[in-house]
Protein backbone atom coordinates (compact mmCIF):
# COMPACT_ATOMS: atom_id res chain seq x y z
CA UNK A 1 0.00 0.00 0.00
CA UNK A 2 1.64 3.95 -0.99
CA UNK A 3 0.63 6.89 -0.15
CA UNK A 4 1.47 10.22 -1.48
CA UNK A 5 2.56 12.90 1.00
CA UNK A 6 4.84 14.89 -0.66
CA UNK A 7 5.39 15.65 -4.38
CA UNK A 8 8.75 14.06 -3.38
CA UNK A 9 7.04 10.61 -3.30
CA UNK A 10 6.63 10.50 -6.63
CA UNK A 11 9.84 10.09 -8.81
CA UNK A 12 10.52 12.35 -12.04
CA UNK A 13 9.84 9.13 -14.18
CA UNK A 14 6.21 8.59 -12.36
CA UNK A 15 5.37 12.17 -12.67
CA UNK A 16 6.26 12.01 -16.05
CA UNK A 17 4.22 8.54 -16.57
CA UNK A 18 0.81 10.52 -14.66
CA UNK A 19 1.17 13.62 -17.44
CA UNK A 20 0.55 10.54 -20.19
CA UNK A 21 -1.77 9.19 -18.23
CA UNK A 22 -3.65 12.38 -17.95
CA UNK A 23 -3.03 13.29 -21.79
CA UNK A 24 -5.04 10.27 -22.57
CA UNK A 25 -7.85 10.78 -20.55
CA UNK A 26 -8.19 14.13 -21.83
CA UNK A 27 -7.71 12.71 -25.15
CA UNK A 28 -10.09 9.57 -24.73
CA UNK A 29 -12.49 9.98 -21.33
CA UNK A 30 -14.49 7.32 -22.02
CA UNK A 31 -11.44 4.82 -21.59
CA UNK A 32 -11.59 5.47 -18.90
CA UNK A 33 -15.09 5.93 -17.36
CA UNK A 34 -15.24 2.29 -15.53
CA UNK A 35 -11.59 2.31 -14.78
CA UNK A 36 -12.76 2.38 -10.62
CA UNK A 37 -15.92 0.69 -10.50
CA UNK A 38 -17.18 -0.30 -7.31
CA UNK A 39 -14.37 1.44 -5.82
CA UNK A 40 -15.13 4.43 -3.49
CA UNK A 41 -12.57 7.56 -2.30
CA UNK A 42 -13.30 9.18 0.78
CA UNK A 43 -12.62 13.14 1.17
CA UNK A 44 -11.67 14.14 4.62
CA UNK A 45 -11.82 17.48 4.79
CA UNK A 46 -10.77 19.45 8.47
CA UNK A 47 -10.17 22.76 5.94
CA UNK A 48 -12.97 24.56 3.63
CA UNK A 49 -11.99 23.59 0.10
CA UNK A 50 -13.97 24.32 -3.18
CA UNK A 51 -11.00 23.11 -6.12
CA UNK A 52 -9.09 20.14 -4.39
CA UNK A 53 -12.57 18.45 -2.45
CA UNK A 54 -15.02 18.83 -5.53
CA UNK A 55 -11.98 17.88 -8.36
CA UNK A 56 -11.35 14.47 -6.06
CA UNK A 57 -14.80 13.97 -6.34
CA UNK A 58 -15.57 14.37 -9.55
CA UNK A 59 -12.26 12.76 -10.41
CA UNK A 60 -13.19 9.51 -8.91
CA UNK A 61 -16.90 9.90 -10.21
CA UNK A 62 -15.51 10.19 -13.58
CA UNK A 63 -13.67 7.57 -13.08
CA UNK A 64 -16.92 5.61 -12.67
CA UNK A 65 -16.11 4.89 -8.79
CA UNK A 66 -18.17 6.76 -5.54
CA UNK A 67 -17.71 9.11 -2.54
CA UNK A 68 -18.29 9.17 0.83
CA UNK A 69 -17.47 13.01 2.13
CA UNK A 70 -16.87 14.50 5.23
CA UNK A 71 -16.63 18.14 4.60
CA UNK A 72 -16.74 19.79 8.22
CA UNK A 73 -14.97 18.76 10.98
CA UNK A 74 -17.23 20.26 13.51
CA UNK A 75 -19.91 17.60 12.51
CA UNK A 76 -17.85 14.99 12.83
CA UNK A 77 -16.33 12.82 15.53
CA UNK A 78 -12.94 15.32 15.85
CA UNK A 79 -15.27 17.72 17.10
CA UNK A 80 -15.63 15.19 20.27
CA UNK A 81 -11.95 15.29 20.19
CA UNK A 82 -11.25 12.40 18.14
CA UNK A 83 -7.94 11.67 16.79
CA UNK A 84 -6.79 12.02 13.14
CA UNK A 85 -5.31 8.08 13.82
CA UNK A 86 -8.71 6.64 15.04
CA UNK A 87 -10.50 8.67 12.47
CA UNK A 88 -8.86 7.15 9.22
CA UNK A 89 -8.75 3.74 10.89
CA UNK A 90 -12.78 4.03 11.12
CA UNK A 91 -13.12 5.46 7.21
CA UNK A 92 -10.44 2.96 6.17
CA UNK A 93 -13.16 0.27 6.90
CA UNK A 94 -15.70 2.18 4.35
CA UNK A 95 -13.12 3.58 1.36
CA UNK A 96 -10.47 2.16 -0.57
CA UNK A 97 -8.97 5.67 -0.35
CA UNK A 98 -8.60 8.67 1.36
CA UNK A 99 -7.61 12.31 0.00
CA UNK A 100 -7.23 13.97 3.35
CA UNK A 101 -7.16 18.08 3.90
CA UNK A 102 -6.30 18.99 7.48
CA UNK A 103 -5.15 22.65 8.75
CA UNK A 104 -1.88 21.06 10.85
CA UNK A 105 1.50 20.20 9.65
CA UNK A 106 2.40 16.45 9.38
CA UNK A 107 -1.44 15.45 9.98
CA UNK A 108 -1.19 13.99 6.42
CA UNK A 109 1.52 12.10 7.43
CA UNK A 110 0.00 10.44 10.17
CA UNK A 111 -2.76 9.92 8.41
CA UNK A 112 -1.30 7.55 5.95
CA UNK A 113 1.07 5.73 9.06
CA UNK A 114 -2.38 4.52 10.19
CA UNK A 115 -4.75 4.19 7.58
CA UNK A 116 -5.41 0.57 6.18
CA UNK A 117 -5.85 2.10 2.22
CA UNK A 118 -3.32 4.64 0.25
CA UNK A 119 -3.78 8.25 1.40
CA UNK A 120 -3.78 11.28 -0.12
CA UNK A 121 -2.33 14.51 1.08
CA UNK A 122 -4.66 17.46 -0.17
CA UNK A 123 -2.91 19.81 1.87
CA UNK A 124 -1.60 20.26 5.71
CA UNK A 125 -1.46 23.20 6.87
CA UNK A 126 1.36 25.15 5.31
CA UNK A 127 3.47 22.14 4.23
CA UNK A 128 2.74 20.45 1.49
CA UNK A 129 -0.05 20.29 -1.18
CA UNK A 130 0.88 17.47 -3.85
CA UNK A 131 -1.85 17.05 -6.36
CA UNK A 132 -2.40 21.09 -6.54
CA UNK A 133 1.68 20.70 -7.79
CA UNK A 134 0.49 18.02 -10.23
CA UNK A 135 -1.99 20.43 -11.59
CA UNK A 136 0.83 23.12 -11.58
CA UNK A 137 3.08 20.24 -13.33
CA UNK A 138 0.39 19.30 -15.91
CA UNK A 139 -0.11 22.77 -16.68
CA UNK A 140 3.46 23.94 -17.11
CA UNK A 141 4.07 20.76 -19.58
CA UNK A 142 0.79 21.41 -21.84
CA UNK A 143 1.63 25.19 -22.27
CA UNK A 144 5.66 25.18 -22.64
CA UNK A 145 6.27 21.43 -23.02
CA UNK A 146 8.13 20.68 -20.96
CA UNK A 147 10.39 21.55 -17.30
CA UNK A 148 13.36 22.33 -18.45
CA UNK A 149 15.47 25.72 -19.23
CA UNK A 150 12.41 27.91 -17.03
CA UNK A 151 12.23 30.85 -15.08
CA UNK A 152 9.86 30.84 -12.85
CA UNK A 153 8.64 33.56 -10.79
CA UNK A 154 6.71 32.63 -7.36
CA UNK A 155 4.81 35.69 -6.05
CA UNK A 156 3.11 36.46 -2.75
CA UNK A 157 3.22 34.25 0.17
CA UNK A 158 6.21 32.46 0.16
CA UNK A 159 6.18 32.00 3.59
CA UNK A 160 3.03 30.11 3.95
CA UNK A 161 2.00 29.10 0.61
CA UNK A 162 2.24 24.80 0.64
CA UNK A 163 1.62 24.85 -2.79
CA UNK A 164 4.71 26.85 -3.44
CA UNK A 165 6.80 24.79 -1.66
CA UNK A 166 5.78 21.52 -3.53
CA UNK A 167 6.39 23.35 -6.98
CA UNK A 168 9.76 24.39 -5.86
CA UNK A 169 10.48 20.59 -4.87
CA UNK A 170 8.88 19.77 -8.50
CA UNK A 171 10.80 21.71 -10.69
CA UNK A 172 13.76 21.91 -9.01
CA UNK A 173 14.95 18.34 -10.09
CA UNK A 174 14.72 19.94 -13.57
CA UNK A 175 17.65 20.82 -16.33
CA UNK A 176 18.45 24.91 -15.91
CA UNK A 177 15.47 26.08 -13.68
CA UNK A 178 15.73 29.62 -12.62
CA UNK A 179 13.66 30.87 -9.45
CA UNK A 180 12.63 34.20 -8.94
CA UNK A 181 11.16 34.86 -5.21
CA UNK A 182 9.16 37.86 -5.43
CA UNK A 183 7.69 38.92 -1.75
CA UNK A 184 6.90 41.35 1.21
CA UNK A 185 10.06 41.04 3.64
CA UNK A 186 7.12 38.88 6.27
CA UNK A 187 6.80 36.32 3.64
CA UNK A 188 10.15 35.29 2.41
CA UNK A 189 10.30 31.80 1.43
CA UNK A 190 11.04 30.20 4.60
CA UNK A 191 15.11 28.90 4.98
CA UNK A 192 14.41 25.74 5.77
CA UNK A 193 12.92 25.31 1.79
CA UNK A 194 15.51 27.71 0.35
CA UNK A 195 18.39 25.72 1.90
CA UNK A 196 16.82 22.02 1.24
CA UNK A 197 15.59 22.89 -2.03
CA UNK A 198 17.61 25.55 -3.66
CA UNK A 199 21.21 26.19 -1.87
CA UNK A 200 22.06 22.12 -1.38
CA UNK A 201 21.74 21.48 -5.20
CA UNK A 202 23.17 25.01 -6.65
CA UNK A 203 19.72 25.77 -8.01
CA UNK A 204 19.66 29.54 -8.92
CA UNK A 205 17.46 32.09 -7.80
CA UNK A 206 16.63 35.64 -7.10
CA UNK A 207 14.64 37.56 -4.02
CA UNK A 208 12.89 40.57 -4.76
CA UNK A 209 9.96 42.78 -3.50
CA UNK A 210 9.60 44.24 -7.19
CA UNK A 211 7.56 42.21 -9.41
CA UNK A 212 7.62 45.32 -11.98
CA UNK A 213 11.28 44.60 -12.32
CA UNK A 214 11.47 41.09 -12.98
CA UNK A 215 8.37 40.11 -14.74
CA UNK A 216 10.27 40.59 -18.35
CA UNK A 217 12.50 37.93 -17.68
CA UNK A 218 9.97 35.27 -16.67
CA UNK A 219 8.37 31.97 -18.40
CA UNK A 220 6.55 31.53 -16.05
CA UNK A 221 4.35 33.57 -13.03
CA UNK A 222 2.81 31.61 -10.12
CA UNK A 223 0.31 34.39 -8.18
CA UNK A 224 -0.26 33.46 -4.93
CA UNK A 225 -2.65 35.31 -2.44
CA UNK A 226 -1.97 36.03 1.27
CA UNK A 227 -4.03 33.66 3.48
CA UNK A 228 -5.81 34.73 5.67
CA UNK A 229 -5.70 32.09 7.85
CA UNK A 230 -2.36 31.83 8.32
CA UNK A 231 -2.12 34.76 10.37
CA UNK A 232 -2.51 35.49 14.18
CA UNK A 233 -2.59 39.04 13.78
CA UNK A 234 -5.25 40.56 12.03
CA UNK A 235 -3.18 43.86 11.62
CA UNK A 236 -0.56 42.09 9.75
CA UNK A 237 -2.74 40.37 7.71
CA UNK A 238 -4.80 43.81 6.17
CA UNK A 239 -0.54 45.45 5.72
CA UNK A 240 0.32 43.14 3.86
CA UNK A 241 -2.93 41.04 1.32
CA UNK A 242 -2.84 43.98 -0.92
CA UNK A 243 1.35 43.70 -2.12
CA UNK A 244 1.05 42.24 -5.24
CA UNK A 245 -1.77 42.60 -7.79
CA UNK A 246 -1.29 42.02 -11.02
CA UNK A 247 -2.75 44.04 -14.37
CA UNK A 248 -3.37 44.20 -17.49
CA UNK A 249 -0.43 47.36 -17.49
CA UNK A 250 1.85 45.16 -15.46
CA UNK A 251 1.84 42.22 -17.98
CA UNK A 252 2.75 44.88 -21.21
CA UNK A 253 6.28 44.17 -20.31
CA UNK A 254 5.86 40.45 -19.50
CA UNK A 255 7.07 37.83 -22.19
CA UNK A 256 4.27 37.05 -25.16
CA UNK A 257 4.49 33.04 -24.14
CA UNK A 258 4.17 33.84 -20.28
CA UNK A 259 2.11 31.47 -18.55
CA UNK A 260 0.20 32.90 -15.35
CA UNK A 261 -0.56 30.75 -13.16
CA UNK A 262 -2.48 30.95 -9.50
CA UNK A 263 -3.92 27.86 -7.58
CA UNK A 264 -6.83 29.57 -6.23
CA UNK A 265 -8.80 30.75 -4.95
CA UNK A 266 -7.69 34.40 -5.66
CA UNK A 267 -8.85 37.38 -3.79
CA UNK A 268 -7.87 40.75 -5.77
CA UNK A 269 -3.88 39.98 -6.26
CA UNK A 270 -4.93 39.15 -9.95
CA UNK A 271 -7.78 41.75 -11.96
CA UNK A 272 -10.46 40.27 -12.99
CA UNK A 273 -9.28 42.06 -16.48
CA UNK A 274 -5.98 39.72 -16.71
CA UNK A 275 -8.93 36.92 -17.08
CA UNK A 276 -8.88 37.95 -21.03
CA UNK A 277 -5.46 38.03 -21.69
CA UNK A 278 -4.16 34.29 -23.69
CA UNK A 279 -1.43 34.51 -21.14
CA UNK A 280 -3.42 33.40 -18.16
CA UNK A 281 -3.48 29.79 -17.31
CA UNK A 282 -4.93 29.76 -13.53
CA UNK A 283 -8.47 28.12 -14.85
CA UNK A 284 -6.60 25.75 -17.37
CA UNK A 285 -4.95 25.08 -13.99
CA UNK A 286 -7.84 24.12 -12.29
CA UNK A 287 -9.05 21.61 -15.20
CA UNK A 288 -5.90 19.67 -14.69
CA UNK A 289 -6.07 19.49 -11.59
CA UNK A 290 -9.40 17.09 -12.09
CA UNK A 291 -7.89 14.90 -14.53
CA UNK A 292 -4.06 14.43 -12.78
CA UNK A 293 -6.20 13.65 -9.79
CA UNK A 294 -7.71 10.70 -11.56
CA UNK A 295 -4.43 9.93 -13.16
CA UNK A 296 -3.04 9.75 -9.40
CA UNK A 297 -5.88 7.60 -7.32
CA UNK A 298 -5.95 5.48 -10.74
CA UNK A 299 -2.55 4.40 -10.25
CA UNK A 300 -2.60 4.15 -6.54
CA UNK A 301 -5.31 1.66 -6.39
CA UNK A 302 -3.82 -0.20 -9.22
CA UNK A 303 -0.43 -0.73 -6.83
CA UNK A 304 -2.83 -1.09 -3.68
CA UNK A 305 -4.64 -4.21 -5.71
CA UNK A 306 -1.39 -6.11 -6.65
């Protein structure tokens, strides 16, 4: 039985085997529309999600399996204090997987040392958020073709943003990859990622708070917005959600082939005009992330069954 974590579980070879996989279903769906019969994915959900809890469900009801949901943790047992161990014990009895979302660090993680079927991480806290990187991955390789020789920009939250730090783990194992860190002095990309990540293999990169600057020199632009929830001080929170917001004017100087990305939801750090413009790939984004999601439980269950 595997679960997946961490976008490091998966090696460059089986990322690269889940982007065919997800090619083909967008190229032939109905191949796979009885792929997961009778199987059934549970979505534990200790977070509000829109994207990552409806795009697991759909993905596994278009993969012709079911769903049993739990969607707020105050009607469930962890309300009464129960543990994230005893709880995916219990639904291990009723799914054959589990795509968890919990607001703690590491809860995915023990989550998967206790549950009887694979589990996946759909975020924990500010760590990691795998499948939203597949989506990011799948979306990259459709629009450029590929990982290599990039410069990526990664804008907003550093400091908080999980999905962030999984894309930095993704692309970093990649040929020439160029980061650009572009963020308030609060939310720096935390050292613990720079070091692990970008100093220990000689990956380049580049801190700024200027977006205006940089933005000509970039393939790629991942938006982020500044989470509200991560903060304990409300104060902080209203300084600093407004630092980045990107236009129609901003993008004249951008590249023609930039791809804009975001893994939403967005608040106002992207206009609603910048929707228009070919250059913006944050709902292409959100389409992938649907059909690498059924790419991933696909070949999960498939190991979990030998």
């Amino acid at each position: 039985m595997r679960s997946v974590i961490d976008i490091l579980d998966l090696t460059e070879s089986e990322i690269d085997s889940l982007i065919t996989v997800s090619d083909d279903i967008i190229s032939n769906p109905a191949k796979y529309a009885r792929k997961c019969a009778g199987k059934k994915l549970a979505t534990l959900f200790f977070e509000p999600s829109t994207r990552t809890r409806m795009s697991f469900e759909a993905a596994m009801y278009e993969l012709g399996g079911n769903v049993i949901s739990m969607t707020d943790a105050a009607s469930s047992s962890a309300a009464k204090g129960e543990s994230v161990a005893d709880t995916v014990r219990t639904v291990s009895c009723y799914a054959d997987i589990i795509a968890m979302r919990h607001p703690k660090e590491g809860a995915a993680l023990v989550a998967a040392k206790n549950a009887l079927v694979p589990v996946i991480n759909a975020g924990d806290g500010g760590h990691c958020h795998p499948t939203q990187t597949l989506a990011d991955l799948l979306t990259i390789h459709r629009e450029k073709g590929g990982f290599d020789n990039l410069t990526v920009g990664l804008c907003g939250d550093l400091k908080f943003g999980r999905t962030v730090h999984s894309l930095i783990n993704a692309l970093a194992r990649n040929k020439n990859v160029r980061f650009v860190l572009i963020s308030p002095e609060e939310l720096k990309l935390p050292s613990y990622v720079k070091d692990a990540s970008l100093k220990s293999k000689g990956i380049p990169y580049e801190q700024t708070t200027d977006l205006e600057k940089v933005i000509p020199s970039l393939d790629i632009l991942y938006m982020t917005r500044v989470q509200r929830e991560r903060f304990f001080n409300e104060e902080d929170y209203l300084r600093l959600k407004d630092s980045y917001i990107l236009t129609p004017e901003k993008l004249k100087n951008a590249k023609e082939d930039l791809c804009v990305m975001h893994p939403l939801p967005r608040v106002n750090e992207i206009s609603v005009e910048v929707d228009r413009d070919k250059r913006a790939c944050y709902f292409k984004q959100v389409f992938n992330g649907k059909i690498m999601r059924m790419a991933l439980m696909l070949k999960l269950l498939q190991e979990d069954s030998k």
